[in-house]
N, C-alpha and C. Protein backbone atom coordinates (compact mmCIF):
# COMPACT_ATOMS: atom_id res chain seq x y z
N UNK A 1 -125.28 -110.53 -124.04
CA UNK A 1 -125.10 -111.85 -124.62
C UNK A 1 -126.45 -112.57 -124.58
N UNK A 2 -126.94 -112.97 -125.37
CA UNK A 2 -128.18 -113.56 -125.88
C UNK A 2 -127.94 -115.25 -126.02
N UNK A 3 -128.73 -116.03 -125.65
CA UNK A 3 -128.88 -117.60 -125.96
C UNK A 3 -128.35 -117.73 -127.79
N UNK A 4 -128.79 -116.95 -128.37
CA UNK A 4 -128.34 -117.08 -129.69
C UNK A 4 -127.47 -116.97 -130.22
N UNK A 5 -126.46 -115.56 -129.92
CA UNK A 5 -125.12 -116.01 -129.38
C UNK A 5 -124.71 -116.61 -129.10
N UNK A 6 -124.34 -117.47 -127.77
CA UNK A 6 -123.69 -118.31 -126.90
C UNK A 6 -123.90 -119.56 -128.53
N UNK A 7 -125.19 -119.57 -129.10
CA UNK A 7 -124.95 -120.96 -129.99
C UNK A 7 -123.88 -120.78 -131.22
N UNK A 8 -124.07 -119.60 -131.62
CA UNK A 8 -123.06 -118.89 -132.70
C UNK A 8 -121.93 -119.27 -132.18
N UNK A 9 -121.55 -118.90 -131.57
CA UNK A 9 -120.34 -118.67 -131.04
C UNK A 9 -119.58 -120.33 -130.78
N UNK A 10 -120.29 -121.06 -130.11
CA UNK A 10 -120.25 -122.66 -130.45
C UNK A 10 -120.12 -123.23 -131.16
N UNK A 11 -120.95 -122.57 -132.57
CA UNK A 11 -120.67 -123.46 -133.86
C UNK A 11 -119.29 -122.83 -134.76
N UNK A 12 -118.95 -121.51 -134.21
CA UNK A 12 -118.04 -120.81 -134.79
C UNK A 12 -116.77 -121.46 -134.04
N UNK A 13 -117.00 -121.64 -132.33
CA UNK A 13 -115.73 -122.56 -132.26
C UNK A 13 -115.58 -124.10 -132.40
N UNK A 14 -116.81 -124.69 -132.06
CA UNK A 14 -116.70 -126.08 -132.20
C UNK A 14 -117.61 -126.61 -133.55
N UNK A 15 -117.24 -126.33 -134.57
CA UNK A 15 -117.74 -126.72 -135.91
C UNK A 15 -118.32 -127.97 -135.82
N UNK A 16 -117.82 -128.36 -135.76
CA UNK A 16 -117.84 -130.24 -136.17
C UNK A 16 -118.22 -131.49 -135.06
N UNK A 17 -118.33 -130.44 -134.13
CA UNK A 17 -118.63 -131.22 -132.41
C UNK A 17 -120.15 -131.57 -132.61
N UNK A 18 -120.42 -132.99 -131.37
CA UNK A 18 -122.12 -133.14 -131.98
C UNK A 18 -122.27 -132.46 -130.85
N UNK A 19 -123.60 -131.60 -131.20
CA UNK A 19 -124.45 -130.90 -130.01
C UNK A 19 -125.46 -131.14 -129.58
N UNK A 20 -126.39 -132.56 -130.95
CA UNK A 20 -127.86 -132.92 -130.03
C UNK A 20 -126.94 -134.90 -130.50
N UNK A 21 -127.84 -135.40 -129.90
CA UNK A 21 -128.12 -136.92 -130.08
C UNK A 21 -129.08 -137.30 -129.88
N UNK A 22 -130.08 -137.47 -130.90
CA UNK A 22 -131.37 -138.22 -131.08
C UNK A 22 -131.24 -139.71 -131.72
N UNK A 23 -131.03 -140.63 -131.00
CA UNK A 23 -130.96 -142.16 -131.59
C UNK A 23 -130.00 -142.09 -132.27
N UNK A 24 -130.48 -142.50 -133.32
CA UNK A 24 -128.95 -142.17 -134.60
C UNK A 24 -128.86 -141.14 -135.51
N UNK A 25 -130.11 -139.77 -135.32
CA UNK A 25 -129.27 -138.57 -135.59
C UNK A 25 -128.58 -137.68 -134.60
N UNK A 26 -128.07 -136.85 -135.91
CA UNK A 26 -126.69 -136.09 -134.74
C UNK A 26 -126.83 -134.62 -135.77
N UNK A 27 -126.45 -133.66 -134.63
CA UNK A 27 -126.36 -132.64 -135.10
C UNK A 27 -125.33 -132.19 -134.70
N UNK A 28 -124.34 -131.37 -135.62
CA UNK A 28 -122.69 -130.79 -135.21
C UNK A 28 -123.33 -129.39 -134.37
N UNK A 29 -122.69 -129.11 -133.67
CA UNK A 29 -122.93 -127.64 -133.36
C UNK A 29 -122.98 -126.32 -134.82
N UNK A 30 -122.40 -126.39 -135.74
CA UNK A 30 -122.60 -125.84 -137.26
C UNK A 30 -123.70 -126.26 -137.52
N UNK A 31 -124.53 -127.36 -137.68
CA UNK A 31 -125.16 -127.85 -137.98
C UNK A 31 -126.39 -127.35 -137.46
N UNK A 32 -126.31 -127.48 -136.22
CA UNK A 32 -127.79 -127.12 -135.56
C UNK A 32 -127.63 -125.65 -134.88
N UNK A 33 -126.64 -124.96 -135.44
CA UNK A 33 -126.63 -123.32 -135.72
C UNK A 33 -127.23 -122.92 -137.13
N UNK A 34 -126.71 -123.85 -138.06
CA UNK A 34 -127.76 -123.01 -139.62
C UNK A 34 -129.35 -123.70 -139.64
N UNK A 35 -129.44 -125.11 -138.71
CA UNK A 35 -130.78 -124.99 -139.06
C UNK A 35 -131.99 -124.57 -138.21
N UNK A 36 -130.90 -123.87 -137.26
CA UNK A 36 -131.94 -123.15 -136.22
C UNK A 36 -132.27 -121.77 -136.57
N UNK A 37 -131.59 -121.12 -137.46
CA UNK A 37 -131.29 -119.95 -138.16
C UNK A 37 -132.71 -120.17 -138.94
N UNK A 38 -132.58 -121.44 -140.07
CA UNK A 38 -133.59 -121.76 -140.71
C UNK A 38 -134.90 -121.54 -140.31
N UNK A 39 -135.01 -122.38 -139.38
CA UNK A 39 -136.13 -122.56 -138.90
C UNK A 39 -136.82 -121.47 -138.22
N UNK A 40 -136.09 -120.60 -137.56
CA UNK A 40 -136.23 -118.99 -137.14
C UNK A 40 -136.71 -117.66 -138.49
N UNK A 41 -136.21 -118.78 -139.77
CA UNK A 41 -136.81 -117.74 -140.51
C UNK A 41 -138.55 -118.19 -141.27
N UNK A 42 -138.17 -119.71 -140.72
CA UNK A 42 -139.99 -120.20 -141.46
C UNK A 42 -140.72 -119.57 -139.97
N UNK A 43 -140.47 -119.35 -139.03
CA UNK A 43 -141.32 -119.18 -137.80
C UNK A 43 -141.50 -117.88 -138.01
N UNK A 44 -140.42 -116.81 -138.63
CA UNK A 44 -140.93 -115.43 -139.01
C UNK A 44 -141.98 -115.25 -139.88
N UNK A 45 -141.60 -116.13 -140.70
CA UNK A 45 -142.72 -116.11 -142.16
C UNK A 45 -144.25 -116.68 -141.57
N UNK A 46 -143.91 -117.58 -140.59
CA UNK A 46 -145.17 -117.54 -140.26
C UNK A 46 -146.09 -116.69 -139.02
N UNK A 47 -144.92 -115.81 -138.85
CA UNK A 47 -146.13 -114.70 -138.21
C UNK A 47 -145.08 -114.47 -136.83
N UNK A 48 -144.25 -115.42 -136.56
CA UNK A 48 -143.41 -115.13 -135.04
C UNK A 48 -142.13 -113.77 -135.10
N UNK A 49 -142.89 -112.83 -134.14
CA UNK A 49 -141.71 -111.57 -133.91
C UNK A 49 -141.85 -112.02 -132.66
N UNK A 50 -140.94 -110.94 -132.07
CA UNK A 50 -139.98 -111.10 -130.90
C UNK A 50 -140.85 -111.10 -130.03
N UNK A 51 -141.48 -112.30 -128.94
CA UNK A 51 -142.05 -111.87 -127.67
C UNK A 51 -143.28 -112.97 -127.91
N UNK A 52 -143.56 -113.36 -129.03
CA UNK A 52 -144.80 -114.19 -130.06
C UNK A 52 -144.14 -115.40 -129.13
N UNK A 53 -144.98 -116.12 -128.48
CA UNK A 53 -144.84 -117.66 -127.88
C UNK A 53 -145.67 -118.91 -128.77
N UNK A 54 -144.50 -119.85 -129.06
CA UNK A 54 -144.74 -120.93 -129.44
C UNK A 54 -144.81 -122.40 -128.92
N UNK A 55 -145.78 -123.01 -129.03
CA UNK A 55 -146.21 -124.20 -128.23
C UNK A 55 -145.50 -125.01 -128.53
N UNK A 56 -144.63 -125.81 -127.65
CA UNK A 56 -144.14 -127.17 -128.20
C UNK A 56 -144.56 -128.02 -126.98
N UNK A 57 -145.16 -129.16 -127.71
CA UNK A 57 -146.11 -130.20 -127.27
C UNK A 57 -145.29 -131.53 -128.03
N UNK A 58 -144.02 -131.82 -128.07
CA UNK A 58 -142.97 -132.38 -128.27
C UNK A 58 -142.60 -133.44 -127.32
N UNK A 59 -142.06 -134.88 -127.55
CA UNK A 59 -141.14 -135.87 -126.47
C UNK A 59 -139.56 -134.97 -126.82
N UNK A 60 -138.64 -135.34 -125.93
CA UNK A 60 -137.09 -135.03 -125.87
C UNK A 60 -137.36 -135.77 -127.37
N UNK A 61 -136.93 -134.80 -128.50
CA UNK A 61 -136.30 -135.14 -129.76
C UNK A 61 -136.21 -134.15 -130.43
N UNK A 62 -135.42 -134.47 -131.35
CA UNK A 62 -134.63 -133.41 -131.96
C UNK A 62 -135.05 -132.09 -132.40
N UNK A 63 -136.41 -132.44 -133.11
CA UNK A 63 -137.36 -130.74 -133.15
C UNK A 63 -137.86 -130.42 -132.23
N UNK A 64 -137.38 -130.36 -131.26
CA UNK A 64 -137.86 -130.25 -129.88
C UNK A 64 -136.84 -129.27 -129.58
N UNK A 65 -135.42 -130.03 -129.28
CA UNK A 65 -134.14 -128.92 -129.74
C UNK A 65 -133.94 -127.56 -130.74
N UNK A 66 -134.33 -128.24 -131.63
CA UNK A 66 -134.25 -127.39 -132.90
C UNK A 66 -135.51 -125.82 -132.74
N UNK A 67 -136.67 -126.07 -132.41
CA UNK A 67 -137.82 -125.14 -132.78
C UNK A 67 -136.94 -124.41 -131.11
N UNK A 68 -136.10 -124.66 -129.92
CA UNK A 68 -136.16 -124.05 -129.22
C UNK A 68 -135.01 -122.71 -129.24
N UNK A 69 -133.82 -123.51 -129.96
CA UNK A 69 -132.80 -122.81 -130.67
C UNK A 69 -133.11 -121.20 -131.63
N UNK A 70 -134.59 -122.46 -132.49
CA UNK A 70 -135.16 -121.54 -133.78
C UNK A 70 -135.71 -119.67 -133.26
N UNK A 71 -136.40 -120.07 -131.81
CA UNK A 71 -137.07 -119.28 -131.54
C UNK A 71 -136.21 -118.35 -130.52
N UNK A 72 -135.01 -119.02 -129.92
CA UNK A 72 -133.75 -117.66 -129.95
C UNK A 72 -133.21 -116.85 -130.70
N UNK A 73 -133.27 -117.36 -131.84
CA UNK A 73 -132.68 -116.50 -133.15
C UNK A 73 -133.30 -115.77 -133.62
N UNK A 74 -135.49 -115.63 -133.18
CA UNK A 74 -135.74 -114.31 -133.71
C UNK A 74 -136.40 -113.62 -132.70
N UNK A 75 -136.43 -114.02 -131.35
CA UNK A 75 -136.97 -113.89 -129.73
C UNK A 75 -138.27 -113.96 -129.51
N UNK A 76 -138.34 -115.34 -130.21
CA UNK A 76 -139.61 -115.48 -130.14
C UNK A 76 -139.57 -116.80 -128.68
N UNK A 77 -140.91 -117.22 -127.67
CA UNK A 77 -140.66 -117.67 -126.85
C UNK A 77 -141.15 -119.10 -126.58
N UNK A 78 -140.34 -119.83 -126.42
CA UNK A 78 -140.61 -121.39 -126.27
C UNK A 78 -141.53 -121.63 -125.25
N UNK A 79 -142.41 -122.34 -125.48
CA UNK A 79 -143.51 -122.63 -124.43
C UNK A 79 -143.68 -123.81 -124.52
N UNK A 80 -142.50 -124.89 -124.01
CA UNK A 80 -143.02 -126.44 -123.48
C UNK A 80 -144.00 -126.37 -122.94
N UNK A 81 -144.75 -127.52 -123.25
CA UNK A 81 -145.89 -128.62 -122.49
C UNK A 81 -145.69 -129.88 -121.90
N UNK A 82 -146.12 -130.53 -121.22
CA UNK A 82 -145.70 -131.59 -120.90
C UNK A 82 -146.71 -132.91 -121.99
N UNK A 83 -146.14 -133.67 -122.77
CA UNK A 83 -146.94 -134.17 -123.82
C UNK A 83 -148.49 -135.07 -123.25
N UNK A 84 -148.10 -135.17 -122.19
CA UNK A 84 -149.24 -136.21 -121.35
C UNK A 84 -150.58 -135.40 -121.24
N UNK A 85 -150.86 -133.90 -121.50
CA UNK A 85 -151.30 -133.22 -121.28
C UNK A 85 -152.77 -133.74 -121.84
N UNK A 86 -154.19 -133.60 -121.05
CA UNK A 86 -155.71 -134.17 -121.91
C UNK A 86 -155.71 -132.64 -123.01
N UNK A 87 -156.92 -132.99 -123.50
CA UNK A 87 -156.96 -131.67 -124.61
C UNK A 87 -157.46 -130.45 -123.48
N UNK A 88 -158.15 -130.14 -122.06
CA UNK A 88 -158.56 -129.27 -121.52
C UNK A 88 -157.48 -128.40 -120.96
N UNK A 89 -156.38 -129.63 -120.49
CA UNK A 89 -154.95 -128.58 -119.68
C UNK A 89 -154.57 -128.16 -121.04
N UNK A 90 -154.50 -128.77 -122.22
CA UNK A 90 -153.71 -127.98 -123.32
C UNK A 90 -154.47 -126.53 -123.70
N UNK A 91 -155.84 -126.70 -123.70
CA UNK A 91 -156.40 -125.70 -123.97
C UNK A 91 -156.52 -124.31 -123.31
N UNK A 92 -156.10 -125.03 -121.83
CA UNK A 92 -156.25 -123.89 -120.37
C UNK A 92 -154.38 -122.78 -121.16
N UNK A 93 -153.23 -124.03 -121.52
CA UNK A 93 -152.41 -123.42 -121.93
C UNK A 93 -152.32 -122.49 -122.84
N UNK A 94 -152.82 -123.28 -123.90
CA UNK A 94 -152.99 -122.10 -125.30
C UNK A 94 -153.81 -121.47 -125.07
N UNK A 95 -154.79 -120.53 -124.27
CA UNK A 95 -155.26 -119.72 -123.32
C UNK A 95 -155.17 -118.77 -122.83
N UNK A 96 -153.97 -119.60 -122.00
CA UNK A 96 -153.10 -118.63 -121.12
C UNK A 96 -152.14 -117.93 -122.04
N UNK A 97 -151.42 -119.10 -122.62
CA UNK A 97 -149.94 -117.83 -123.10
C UNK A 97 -150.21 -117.38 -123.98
N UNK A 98 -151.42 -118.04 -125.19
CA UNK A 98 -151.82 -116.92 -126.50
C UNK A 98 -150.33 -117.23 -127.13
N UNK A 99 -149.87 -118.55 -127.71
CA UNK A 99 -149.17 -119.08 -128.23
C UNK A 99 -149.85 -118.75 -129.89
N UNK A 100 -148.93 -118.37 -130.60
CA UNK A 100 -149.61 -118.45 -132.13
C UNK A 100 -149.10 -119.61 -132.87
N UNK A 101 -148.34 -120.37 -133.16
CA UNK A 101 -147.86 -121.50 -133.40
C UNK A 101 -148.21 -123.16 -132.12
N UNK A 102 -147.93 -124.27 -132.63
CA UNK A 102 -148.19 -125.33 -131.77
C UNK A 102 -147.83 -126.30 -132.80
N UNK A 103 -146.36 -126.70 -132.32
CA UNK A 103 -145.74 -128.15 -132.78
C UNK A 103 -146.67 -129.22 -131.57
N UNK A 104 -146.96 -130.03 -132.52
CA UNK A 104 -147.25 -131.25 -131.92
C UNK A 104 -146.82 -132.06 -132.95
N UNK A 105 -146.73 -133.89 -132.34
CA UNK A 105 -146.25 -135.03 -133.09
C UNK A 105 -147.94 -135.84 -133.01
N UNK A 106 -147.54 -137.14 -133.76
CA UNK A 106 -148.71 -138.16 -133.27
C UNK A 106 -149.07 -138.48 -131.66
N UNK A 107 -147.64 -138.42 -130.52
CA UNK A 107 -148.52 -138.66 -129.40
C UNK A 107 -149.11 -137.79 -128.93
N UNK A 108 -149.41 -136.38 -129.05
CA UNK A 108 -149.95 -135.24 -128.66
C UNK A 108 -150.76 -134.69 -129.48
N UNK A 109 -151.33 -135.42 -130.77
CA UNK A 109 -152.60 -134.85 -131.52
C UNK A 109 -153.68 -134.38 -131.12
N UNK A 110 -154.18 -136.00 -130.21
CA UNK A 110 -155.61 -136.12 -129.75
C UNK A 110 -155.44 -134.97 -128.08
N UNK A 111 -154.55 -134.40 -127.73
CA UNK A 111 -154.87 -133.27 -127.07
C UNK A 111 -154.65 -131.76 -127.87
N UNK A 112 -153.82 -131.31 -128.82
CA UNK A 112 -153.39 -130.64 -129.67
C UNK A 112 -154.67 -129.87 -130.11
N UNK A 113 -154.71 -130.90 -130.88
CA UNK A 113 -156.08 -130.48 -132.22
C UNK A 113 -156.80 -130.28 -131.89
N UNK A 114 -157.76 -130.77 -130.66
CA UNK A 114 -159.09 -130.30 -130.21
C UNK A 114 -159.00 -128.86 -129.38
N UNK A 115 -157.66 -128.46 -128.69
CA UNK A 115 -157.38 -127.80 -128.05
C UNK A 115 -157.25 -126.32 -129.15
N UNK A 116 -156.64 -126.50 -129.80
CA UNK A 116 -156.40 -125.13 -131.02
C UNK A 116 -157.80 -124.70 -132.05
N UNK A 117 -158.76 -125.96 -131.86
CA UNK A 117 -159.88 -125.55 -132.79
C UNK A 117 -160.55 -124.03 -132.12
N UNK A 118 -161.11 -123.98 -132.89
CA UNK A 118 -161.32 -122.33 -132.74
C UNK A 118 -160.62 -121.41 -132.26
N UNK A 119 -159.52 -121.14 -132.33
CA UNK A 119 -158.29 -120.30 -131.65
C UNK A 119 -157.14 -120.10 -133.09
N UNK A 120 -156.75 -118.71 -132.91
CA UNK A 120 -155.83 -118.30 -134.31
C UNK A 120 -154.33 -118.80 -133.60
N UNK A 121 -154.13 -120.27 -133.92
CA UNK A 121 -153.12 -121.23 -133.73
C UNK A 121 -152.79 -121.67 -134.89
N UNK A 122 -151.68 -121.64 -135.53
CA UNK A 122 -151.16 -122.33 -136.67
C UNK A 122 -150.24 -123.41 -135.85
N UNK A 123 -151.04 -124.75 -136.55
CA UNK A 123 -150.36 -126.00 -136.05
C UNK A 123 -149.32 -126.90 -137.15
N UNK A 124 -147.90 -127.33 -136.49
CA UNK A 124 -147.34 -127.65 -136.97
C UNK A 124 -146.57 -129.22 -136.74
N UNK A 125 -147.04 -129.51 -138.33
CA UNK A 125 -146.84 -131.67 -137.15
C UNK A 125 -145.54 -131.87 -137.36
N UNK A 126 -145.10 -132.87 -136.73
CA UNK A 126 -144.01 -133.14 -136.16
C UNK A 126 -143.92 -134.65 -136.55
N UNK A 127 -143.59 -135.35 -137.81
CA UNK A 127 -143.59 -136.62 -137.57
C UNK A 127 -143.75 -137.38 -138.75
N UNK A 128 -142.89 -138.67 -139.31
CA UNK A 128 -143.00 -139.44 -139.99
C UNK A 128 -144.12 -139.67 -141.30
N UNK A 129 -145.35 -139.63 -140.55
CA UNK A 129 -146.81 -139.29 -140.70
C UNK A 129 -146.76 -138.32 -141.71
N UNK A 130 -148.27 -138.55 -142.74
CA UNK A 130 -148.64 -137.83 -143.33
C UNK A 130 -148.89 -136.64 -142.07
N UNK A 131 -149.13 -135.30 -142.57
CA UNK A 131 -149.42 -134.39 -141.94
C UNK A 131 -150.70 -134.22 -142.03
N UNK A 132 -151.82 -133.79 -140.80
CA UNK A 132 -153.53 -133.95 -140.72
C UNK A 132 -153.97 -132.65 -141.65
N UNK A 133 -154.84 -132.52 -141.94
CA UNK A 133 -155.43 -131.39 -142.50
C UNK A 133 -155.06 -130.68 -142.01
N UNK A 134 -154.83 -129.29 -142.81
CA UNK A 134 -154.77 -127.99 -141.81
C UNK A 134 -153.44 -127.68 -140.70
N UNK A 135 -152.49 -128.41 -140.83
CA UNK A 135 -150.91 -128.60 -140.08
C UNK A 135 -150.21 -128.16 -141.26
N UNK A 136 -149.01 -127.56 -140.84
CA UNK A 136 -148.00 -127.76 -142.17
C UNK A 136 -147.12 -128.91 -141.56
N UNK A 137 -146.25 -129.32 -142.65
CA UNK A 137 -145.48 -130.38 -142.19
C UNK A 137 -144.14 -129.31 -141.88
N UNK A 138 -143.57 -130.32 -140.48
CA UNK A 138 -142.36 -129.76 -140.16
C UNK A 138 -140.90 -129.95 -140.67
N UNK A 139 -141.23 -130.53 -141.56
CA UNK A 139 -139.75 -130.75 -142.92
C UNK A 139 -139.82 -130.02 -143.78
N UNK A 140 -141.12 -129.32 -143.57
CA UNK A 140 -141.16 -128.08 -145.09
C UNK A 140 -140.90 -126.93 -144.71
N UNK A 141 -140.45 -126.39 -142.90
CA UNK A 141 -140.08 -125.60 -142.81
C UNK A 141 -138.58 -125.58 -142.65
N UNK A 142 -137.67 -126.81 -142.46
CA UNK A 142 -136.61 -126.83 -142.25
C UNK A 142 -135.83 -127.33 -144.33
N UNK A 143 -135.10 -127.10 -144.61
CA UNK A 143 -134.76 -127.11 -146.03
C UNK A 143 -133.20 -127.75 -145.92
N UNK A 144 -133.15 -129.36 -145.70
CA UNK A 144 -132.16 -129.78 -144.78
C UNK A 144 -131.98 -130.96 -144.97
N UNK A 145 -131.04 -131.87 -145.36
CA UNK A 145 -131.20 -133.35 -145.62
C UNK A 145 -131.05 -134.15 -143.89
N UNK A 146 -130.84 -133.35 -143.79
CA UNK A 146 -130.12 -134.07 -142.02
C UNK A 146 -131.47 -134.28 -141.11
N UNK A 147 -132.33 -133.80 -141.64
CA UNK A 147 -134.05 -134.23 -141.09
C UNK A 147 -134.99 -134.99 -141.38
N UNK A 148 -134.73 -135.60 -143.00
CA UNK A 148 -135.72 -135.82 -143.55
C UNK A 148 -134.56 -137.49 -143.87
N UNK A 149 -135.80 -138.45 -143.59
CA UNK A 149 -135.56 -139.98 -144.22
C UNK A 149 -134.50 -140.41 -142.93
N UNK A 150 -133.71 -140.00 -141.78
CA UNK A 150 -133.06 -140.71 -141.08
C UNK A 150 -133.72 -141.21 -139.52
N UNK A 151 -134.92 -140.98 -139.64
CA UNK A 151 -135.79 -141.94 -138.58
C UNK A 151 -136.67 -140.91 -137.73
N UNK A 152 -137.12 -141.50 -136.80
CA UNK A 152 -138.84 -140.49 -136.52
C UNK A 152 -137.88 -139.86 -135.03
N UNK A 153 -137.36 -140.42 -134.22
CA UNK A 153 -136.60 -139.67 -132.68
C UNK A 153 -137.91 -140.39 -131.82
N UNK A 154 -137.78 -139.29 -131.05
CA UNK A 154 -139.51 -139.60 -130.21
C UNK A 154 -139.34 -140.74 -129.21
N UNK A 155 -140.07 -141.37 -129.21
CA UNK A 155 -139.98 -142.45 -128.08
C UNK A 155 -139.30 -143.59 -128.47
N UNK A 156 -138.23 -143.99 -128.18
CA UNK A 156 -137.62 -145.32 -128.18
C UNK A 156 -136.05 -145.16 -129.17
N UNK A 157 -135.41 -145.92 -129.11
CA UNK A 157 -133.75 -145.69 -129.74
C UNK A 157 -133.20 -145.42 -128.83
N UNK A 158 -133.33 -143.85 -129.31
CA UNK A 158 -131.85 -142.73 -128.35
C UNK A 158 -132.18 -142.51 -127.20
N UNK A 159 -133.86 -142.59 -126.56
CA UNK A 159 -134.37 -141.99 -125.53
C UNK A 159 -134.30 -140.28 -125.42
N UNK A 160 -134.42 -140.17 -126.79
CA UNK A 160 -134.57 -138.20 -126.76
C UNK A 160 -133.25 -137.98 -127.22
N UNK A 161 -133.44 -136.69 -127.99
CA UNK A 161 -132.61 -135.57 -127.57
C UNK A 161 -131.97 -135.14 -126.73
N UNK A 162 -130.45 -134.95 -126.82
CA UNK A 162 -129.67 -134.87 -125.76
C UNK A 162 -128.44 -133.71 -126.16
N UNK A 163 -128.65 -132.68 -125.40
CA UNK A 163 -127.35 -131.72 -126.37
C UNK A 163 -126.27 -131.92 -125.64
N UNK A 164 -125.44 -131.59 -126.44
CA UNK A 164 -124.28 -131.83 -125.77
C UNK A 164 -122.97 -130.96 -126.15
N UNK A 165 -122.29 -130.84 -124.89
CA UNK A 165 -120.98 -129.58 -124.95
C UNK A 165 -119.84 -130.29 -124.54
N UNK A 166 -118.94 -130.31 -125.81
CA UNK A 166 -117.53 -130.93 -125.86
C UNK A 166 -116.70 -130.11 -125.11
N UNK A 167 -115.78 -130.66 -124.81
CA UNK A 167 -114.60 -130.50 -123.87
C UNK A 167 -114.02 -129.06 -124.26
N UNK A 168 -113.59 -128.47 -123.29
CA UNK A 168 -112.85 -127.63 -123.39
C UNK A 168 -113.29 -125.88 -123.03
N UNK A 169 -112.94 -125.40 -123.24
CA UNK A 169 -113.38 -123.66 -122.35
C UNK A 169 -114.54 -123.09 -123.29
N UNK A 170 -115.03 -122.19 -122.14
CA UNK A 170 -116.76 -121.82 -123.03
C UNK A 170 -115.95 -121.03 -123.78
N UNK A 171 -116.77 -120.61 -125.04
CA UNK A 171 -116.18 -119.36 -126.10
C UNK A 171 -116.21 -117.88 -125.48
N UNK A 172 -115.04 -117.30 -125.61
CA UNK A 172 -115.19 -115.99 -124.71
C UNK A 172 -116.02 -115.35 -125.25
N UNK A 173 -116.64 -114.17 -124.46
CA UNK A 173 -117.30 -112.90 -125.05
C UNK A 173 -116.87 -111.95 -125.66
N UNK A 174 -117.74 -111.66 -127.02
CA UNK A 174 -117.04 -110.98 -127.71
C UNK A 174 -116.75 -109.94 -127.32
């Protein structure tokens, strides 16, 4: 039984249940099963197979959830940061784990960007914001109305991303 499973299997029994809460978006457990699927397949396209670690340099919000889901579905490996991070600890990180991807938002640029220059890091922004040179934007990998135009998450509202598991017995094993 795999993390990716256990989410299948959630959205297959609890369809319609919310599973994240970011301020005033919401994701059903269906919901944030197809777009983690999604997003598992732009992270393939961009180079992530199974074992490939990806940087998230993220506050508690919703693509924060989402890219961690994304990267169960093709085993590829989540590598939080803590966002407070200067650009030298980020750099000591992307370093160390040899992350090929790196979500960052606006509060984690000015350590981000200086940290990935010269290093084969494809950076991916996270945020309201035009996207900086050389980032792709992170709405162009998700293909999804439930992301785009209902507010930035991040600091302030909801206070993060919050998943959540409705009442009732885990889904058995298949």
């Amino acid at each position: 039984m795999t993390l990716a499973r256990l989410l299948e299997l959630a959205a297959l029994r609890w369809p319609q249940a919310e599973a994240v809460v970011d301020g005033d978006r919401r994701l059903t457990y269906a919901q944030l099963h197809r777009q983690a699927c999604t997003l598992g397949a732009a992270f393939h396209r961009l180079g992530i197979t199974p074992g490939d670690r990806v940087l998230i340099a993220l506050r508690n919000r919703l693509e924060h959830v989402l890219a961690y889901w994304a990267l169960q579905t093709i085993g590829g490996v989540p590598t939080p940061v803590n966002f407070r991070f200067a650009p030298g600890e980020m750099q000591y990180v992307l370093d160390d784990c040899g992350a090929r991807i790196a979500l960052y938002e606006p509060d984690t640029a000015a350590a981000v960007q200086p940290a990935a220059e010269a290093r084969n890091v494809r950076l991916v922004f996270v945020g309201s914001d035009a996207s900086p040179a050389g980032s792709v934007p992170f709405e162009h990998l998700i293909d999804d109305d439930a992301l785009s135009g209902v507010g930035s998450g991040g600091a302030g509202g909801g206070g993060g991303a919050r998943p959540r598991r409705p009442a009732g017995p885990a889904p058995a094993p298949p």
